[in-house]
N, C-alpha and C. Protein backbone atom coordinates (compact mmCIF):
# COMPACT_ATOMS: atom_id res chain seq x y z
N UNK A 1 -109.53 204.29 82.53
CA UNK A 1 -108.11 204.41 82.27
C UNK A 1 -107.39 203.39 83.14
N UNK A 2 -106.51 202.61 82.55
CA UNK A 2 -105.71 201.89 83.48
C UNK A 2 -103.95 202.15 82.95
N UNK A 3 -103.33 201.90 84.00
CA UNK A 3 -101.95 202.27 83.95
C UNK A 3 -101.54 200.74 84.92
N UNK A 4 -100.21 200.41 84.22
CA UNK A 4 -99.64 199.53 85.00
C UNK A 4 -97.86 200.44 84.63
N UNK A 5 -97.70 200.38 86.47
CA UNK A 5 -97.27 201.58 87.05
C UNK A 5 -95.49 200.65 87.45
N UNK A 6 -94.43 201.35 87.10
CA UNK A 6 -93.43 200.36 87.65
C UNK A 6 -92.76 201.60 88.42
N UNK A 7 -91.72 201.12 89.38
CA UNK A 7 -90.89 201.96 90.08
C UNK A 7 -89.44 201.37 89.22
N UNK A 8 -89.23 202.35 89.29
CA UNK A 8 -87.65 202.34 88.03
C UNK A 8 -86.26 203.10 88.48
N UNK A 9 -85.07 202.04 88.52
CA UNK A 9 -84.08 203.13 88.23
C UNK A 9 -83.75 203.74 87.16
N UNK A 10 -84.17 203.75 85.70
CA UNK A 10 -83.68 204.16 84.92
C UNK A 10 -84.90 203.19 83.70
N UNK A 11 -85.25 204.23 82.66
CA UNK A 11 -86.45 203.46 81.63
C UNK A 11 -86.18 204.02 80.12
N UNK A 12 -86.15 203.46 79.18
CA UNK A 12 -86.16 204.19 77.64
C UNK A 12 -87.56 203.28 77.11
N UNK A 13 -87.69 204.25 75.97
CA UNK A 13 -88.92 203.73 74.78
C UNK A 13 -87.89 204.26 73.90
N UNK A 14 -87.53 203.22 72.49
CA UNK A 14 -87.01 203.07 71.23
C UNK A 14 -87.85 202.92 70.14
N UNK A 15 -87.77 203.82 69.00
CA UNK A 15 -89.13 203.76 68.10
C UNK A 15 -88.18 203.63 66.55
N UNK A 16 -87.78 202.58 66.41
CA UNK A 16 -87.15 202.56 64.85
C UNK A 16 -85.44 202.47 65.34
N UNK A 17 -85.04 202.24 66.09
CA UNK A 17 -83.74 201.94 66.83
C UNK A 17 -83.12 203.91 67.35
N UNK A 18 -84.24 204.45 67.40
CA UNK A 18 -83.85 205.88 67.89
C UNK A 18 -84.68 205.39 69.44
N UNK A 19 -83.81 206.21 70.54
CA UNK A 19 -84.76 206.51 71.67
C UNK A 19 -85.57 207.67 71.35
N UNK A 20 -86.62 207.54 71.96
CA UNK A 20 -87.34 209.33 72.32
C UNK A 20 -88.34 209.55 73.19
N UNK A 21 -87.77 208.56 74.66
CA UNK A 21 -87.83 209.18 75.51
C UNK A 21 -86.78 208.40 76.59
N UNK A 22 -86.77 208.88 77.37
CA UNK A 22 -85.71 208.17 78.52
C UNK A 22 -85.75 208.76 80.43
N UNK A 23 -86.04 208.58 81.09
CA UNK A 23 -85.50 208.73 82.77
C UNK A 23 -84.83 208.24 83.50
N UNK A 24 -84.37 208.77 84.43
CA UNK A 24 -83.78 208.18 85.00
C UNK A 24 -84.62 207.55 86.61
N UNK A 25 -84.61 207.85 87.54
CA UNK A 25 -85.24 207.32 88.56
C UNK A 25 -86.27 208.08 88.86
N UNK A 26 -87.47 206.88 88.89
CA UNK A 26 -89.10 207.11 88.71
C UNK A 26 -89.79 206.43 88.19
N UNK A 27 -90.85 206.28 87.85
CA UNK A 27 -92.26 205.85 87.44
C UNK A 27 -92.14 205.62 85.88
N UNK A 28 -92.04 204.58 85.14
CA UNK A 28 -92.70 203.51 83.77
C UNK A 28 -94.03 203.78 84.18
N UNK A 29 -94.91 204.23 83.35
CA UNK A 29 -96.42 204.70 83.20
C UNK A 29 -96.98 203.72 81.79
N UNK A 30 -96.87 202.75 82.08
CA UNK A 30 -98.00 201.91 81.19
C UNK A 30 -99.08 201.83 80.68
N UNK A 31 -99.62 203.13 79.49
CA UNK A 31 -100.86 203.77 79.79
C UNK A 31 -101.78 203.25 78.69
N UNK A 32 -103.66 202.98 79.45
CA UNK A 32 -104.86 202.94 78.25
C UNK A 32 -105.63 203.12 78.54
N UNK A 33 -105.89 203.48 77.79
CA UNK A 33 -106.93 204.84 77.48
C UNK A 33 -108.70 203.73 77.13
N UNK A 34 -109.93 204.39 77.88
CA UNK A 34 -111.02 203.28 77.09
C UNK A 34 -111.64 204.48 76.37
N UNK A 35 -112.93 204.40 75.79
CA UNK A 35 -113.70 205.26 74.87
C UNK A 35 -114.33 206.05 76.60
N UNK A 36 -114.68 205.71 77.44
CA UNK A 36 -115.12 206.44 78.43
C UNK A 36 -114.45 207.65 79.68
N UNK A 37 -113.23 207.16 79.03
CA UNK A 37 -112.29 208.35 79.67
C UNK A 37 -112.12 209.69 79.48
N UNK A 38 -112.03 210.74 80.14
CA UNK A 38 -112.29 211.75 79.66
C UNK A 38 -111.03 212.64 80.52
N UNK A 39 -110.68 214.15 79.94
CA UNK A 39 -110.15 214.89 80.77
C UNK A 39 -109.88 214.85 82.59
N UNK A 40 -110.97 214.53 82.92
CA UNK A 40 -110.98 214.23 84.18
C UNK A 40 -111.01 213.15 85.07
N UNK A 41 -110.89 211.79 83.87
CA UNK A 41 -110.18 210.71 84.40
C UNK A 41 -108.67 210.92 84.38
N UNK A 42 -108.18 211.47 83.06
CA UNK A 42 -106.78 211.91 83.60
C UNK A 42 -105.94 212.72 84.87
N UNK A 43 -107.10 213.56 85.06
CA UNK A 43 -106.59 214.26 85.95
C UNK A 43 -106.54 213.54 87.60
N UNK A 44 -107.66 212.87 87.63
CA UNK A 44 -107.20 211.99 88.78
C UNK A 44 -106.34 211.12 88.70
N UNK A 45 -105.95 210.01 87.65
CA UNK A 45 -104.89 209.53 87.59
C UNK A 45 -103.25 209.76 87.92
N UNK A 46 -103.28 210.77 86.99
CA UNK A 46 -102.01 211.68 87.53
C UNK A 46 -101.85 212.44 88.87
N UNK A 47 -102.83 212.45 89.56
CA UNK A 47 -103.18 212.92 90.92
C UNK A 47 -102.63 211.79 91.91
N UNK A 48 -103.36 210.70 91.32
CA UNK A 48 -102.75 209.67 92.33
C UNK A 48 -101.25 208.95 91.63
N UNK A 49 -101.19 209.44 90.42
CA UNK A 49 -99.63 208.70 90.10
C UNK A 49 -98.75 209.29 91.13
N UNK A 50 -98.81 210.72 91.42
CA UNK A 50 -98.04 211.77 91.61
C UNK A 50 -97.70 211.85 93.00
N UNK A 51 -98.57 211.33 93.79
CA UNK A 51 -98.74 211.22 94.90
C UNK A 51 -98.50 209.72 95.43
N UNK A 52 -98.85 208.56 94.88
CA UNK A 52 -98.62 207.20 94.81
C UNK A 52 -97.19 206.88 96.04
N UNK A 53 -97.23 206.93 97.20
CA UNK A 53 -96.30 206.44 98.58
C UNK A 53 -95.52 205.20 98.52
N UNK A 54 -94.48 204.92 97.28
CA UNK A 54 -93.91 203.87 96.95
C UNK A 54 -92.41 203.77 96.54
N UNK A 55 -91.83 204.92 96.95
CA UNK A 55 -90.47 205.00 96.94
C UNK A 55 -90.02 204.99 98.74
N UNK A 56 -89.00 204.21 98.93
CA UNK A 56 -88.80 203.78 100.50
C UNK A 56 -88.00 205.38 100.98
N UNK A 57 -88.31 204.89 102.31
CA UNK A 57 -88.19 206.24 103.44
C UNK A 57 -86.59 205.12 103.64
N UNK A 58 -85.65 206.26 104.57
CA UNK A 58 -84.36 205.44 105.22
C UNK A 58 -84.30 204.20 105.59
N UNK A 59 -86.14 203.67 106.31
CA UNK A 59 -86.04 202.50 106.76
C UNK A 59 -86.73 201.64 105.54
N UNK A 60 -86.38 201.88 104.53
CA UNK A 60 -87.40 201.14 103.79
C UNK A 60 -89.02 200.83 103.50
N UNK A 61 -89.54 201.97 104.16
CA UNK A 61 -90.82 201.88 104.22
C UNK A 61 -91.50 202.40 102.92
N UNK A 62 -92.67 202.45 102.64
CA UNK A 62 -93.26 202.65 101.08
C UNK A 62 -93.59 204.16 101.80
N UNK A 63 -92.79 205.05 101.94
CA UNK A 63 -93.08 207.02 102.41
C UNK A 63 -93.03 207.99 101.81
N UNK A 64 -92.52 207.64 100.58
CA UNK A 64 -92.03 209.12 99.58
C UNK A 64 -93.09 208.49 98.43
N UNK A 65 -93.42 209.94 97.76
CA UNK A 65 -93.82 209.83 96.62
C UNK A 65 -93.36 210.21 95.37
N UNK A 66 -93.29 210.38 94.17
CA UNK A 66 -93.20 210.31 93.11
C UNK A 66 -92.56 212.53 93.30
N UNK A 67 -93.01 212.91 93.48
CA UNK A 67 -93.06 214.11 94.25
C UNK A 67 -92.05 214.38 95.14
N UNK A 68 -92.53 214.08 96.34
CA UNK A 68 -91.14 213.92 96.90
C UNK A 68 -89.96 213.80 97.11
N UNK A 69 -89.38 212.73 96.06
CA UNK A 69 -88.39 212.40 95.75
C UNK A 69 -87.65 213.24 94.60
N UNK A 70 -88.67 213.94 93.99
CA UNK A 70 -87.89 214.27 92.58
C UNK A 70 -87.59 213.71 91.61
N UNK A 71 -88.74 212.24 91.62
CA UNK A 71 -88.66 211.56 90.29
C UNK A 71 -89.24 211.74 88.92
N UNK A 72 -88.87 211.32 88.06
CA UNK A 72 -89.29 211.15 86.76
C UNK A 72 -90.26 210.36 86.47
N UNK A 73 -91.09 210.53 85.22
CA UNK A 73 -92.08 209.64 84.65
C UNK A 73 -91.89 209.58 82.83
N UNK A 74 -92.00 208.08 82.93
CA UNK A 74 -92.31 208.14 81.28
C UNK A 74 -93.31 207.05 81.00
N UNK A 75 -94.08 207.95 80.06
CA UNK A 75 -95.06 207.67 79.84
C UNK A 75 -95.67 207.24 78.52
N UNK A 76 -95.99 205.90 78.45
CA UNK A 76 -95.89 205.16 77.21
C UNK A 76 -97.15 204.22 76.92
N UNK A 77 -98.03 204.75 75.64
CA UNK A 77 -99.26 204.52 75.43
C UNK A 77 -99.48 202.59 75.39
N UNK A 78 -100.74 201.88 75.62
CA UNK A 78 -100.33 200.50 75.94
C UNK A 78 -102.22 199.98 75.52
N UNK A 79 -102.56 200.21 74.61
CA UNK A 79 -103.91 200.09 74.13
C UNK A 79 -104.12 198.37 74.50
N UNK A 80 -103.26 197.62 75.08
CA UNK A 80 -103.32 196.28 75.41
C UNK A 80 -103.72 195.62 76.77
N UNK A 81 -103.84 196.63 77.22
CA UNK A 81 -104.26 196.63 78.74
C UNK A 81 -105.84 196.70 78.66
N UNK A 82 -105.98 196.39 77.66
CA UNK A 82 -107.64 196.35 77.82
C UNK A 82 -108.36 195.43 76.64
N UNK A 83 -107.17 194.84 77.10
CA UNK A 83 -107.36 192.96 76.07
C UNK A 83 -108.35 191.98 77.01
N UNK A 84 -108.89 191.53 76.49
CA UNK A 84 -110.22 190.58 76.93
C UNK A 84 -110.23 189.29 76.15
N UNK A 85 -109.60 188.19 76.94
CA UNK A 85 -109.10 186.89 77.15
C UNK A 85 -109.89 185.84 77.05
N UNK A 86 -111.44 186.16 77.59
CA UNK A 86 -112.04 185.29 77.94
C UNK A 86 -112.68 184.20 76.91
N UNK A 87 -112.84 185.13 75.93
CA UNK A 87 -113.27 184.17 75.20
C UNK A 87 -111.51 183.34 73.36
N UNK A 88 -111.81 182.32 73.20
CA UNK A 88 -111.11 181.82 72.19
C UNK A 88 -109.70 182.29 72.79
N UNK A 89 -108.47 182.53 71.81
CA UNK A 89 -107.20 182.27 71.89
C UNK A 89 -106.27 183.55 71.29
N UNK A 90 -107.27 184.26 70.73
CA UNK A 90 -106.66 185.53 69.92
C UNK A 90 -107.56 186.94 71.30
N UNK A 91 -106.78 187.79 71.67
CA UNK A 91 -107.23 188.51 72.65
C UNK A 91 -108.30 189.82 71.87
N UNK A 92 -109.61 190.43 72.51
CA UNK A 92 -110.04 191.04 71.97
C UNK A 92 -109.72 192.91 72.18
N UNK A 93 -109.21 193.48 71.38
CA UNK A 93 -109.07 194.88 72.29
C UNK A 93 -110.44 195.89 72.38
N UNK A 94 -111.64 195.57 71.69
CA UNK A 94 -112.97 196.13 71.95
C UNK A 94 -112.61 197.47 73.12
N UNK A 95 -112.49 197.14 74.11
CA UNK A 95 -112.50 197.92 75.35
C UNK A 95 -111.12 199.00 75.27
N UNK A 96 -110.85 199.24 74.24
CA UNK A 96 -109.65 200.50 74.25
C UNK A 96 -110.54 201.14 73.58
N UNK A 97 -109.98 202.12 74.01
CA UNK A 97 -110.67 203.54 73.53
C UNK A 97 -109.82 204.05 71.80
N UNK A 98 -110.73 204.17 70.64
CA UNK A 98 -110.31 204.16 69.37
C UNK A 98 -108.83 205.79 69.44
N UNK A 99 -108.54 205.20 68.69
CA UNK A 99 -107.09 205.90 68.91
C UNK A 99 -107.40 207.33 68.74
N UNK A 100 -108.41 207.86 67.78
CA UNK A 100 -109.06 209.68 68.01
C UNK A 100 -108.91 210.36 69.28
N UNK A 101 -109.38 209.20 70.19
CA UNK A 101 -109.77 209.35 71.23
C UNK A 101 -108.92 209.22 72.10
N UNK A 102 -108.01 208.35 72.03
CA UNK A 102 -107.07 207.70 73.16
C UNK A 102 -105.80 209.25 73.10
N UNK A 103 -105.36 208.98 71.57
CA UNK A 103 -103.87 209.94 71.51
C UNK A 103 -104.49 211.18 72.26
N UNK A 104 -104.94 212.40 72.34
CA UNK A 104 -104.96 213.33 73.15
C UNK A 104 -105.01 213.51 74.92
N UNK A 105 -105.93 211.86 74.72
CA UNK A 105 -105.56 211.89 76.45
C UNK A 105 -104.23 211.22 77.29
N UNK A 106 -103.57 210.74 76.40
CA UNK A 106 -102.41 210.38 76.48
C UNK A 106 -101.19 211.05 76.27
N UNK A 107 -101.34 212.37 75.69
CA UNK A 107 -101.05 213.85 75.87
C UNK A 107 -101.30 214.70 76.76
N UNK A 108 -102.23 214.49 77.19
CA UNK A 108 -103.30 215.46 78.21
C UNK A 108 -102.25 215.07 79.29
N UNK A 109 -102.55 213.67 79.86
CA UNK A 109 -101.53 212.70 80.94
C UNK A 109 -100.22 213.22 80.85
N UNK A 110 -99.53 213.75 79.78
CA UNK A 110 -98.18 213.99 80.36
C UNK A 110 -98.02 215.56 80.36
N UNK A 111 -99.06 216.25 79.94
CA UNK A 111 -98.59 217.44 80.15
C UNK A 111 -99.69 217.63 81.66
N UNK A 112 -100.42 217.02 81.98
CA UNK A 112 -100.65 217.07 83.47
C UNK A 112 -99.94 216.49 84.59
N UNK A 113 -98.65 216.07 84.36
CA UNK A 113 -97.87 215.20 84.71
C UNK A 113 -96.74 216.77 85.49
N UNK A 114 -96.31 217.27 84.00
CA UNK A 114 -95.57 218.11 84.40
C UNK A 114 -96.38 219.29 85.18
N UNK A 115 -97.76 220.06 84.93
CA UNK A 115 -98.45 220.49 85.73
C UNK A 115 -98.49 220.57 87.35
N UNK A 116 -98.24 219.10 87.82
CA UNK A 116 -98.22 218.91 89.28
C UNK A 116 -96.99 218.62 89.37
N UNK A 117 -95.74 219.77 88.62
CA UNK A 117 -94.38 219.92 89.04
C UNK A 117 -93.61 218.02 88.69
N UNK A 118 -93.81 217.19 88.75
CA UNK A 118 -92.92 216.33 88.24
C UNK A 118 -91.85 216.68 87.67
N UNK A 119 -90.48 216.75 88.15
CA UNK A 119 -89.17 217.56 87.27
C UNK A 119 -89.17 217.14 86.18
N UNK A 120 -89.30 215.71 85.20
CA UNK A 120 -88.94 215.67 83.78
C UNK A 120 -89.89 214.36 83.57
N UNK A 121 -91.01 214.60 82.65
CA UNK A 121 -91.83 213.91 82.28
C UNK A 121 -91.20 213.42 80.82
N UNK A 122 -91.43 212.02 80.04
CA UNK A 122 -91.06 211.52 78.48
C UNK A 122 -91.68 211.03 78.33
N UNK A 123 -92.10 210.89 77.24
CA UNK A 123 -93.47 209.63 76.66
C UNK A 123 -92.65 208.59 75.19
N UNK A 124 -93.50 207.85 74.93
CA UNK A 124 -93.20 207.34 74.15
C UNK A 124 -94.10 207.91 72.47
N UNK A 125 -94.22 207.02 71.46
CA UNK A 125 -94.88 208.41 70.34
C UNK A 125 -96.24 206.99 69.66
N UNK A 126 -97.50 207.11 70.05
CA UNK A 126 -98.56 206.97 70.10
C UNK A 126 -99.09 206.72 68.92
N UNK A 127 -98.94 204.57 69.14
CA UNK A 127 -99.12 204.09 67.36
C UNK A 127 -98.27 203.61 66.98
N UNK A 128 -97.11 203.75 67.75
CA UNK A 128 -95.90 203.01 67.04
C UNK A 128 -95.64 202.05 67.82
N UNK A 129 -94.87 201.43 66.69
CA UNK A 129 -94.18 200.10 67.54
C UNK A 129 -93.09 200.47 68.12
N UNK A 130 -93.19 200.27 69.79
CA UNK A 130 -92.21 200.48 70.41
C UNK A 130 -91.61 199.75 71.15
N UNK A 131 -90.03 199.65 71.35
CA UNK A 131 -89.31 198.87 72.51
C UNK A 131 -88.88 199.76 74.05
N UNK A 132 -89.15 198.90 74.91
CA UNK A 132 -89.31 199.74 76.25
C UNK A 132 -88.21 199.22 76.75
N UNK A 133 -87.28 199.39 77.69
CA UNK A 133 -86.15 198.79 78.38
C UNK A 133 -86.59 199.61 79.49
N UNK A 134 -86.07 198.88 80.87
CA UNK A 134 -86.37 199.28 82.33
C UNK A 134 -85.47 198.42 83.33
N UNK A 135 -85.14 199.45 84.23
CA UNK A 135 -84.48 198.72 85.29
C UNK A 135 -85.59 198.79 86.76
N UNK A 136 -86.31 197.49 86.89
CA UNK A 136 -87.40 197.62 87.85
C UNK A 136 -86.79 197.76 88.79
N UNK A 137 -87.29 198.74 90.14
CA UNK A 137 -86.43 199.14 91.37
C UNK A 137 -87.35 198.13 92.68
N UNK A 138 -87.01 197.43 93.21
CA UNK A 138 -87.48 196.52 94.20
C UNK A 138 -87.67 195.09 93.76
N UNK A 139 -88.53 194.63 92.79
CA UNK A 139 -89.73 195.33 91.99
C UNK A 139 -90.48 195.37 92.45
N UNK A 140 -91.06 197.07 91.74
CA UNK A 140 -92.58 197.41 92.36
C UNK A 140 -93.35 197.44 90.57
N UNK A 141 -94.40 196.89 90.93
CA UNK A 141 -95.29 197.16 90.06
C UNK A 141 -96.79 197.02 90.62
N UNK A 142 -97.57 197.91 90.11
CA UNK A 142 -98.70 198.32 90.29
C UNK A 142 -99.71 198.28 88.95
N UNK A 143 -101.05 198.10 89.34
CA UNK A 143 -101.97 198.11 88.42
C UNK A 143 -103.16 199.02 89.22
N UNK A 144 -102.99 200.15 88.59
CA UNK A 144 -103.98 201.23 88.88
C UNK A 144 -105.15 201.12 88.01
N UNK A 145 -106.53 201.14 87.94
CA UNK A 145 -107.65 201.35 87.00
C UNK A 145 -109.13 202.13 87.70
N UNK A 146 -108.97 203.62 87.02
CA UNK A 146 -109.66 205.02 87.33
C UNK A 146 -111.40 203.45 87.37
N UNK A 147 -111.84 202.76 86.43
CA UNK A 147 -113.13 202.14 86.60
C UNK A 147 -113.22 201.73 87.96
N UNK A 148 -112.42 201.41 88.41
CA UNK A 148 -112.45 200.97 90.29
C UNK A 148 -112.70 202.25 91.29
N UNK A 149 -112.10 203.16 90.84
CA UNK A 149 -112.53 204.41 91.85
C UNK A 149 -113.74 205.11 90.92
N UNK A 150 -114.14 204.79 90.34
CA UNK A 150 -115.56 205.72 89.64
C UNK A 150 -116.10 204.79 89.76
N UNK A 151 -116.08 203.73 89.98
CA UNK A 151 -117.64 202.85 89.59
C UNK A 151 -118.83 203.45 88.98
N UNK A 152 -118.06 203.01 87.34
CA UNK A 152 -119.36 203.56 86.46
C UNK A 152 -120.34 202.60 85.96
């Protein structure tokens, strides 16, 4: 599973010129899913989203978490994050996990989201073409991937 993770004042996903989802200050969850992910790659993910020490303390330090603060997450499926470049000019997505597979854990992710108390979790709707708008806060962005802490 990889997530590319933003710190946000404020984020929407637009699906046909409707929003349906929106937060305000918190975490853009950039999410994909591979065929090897399972229930319990999610659950660590969201373990460390949730916990993730990247909202500043008084002095600006990276001290609060996602938790802490009382932020939001939205969470928006991204089967492109597992595009493979290397070869020719057209990117290959091989390494995403087939969408059977992907949409439930990309469900799973936000209702484990709200699980570990997060006040207001949104996603985006899985398959569609969507437009994302974001106001990056610092900017922080992050690239989290569960294959680095499992070494499978």
């Amino acid at each position: 599973m990889r997530a590319v993770v933003q710190r946000v004042i404020e984020a929407k996903v637009t699906v046909d010129g409707s929003v349906v989802g929106s937060i305000d200050k918190g975490l853009l969850i950039l999410l994909g899913v591979a065929d090897d992910d399972d229930p319990q790659t999610v659950n660590l993910m969201a373990e460390k989203l949730v916990h993730l020490r990247i909202f500043p303390d008084d002095d600006g330090r990276f001290n609060h978490s996602l938790l802490e603060i009382g932020g939001s997450a939205l969470v928006v499926s991204q089967f492109t994050l597992f595009a493979d470049t290397r070869k020719g000019r057209r990117p290959s997505f091989s390494g995403a996990g087939h969408p059977d597979h992907a949409a439930p854990l990309v469900d799973a992710m936000v209702l484990a989201l709200k699980d570990l108390q997060v006040v207001h979790v949104a996603s985006g709707r899985f398959g569609a073409a969507m437009q994302v708008s974001l106001t990056n806060d610092g900017p922080v962005t992050l690239v989290l991937d569960t294959s680095e802490w499992l070494r499978r």
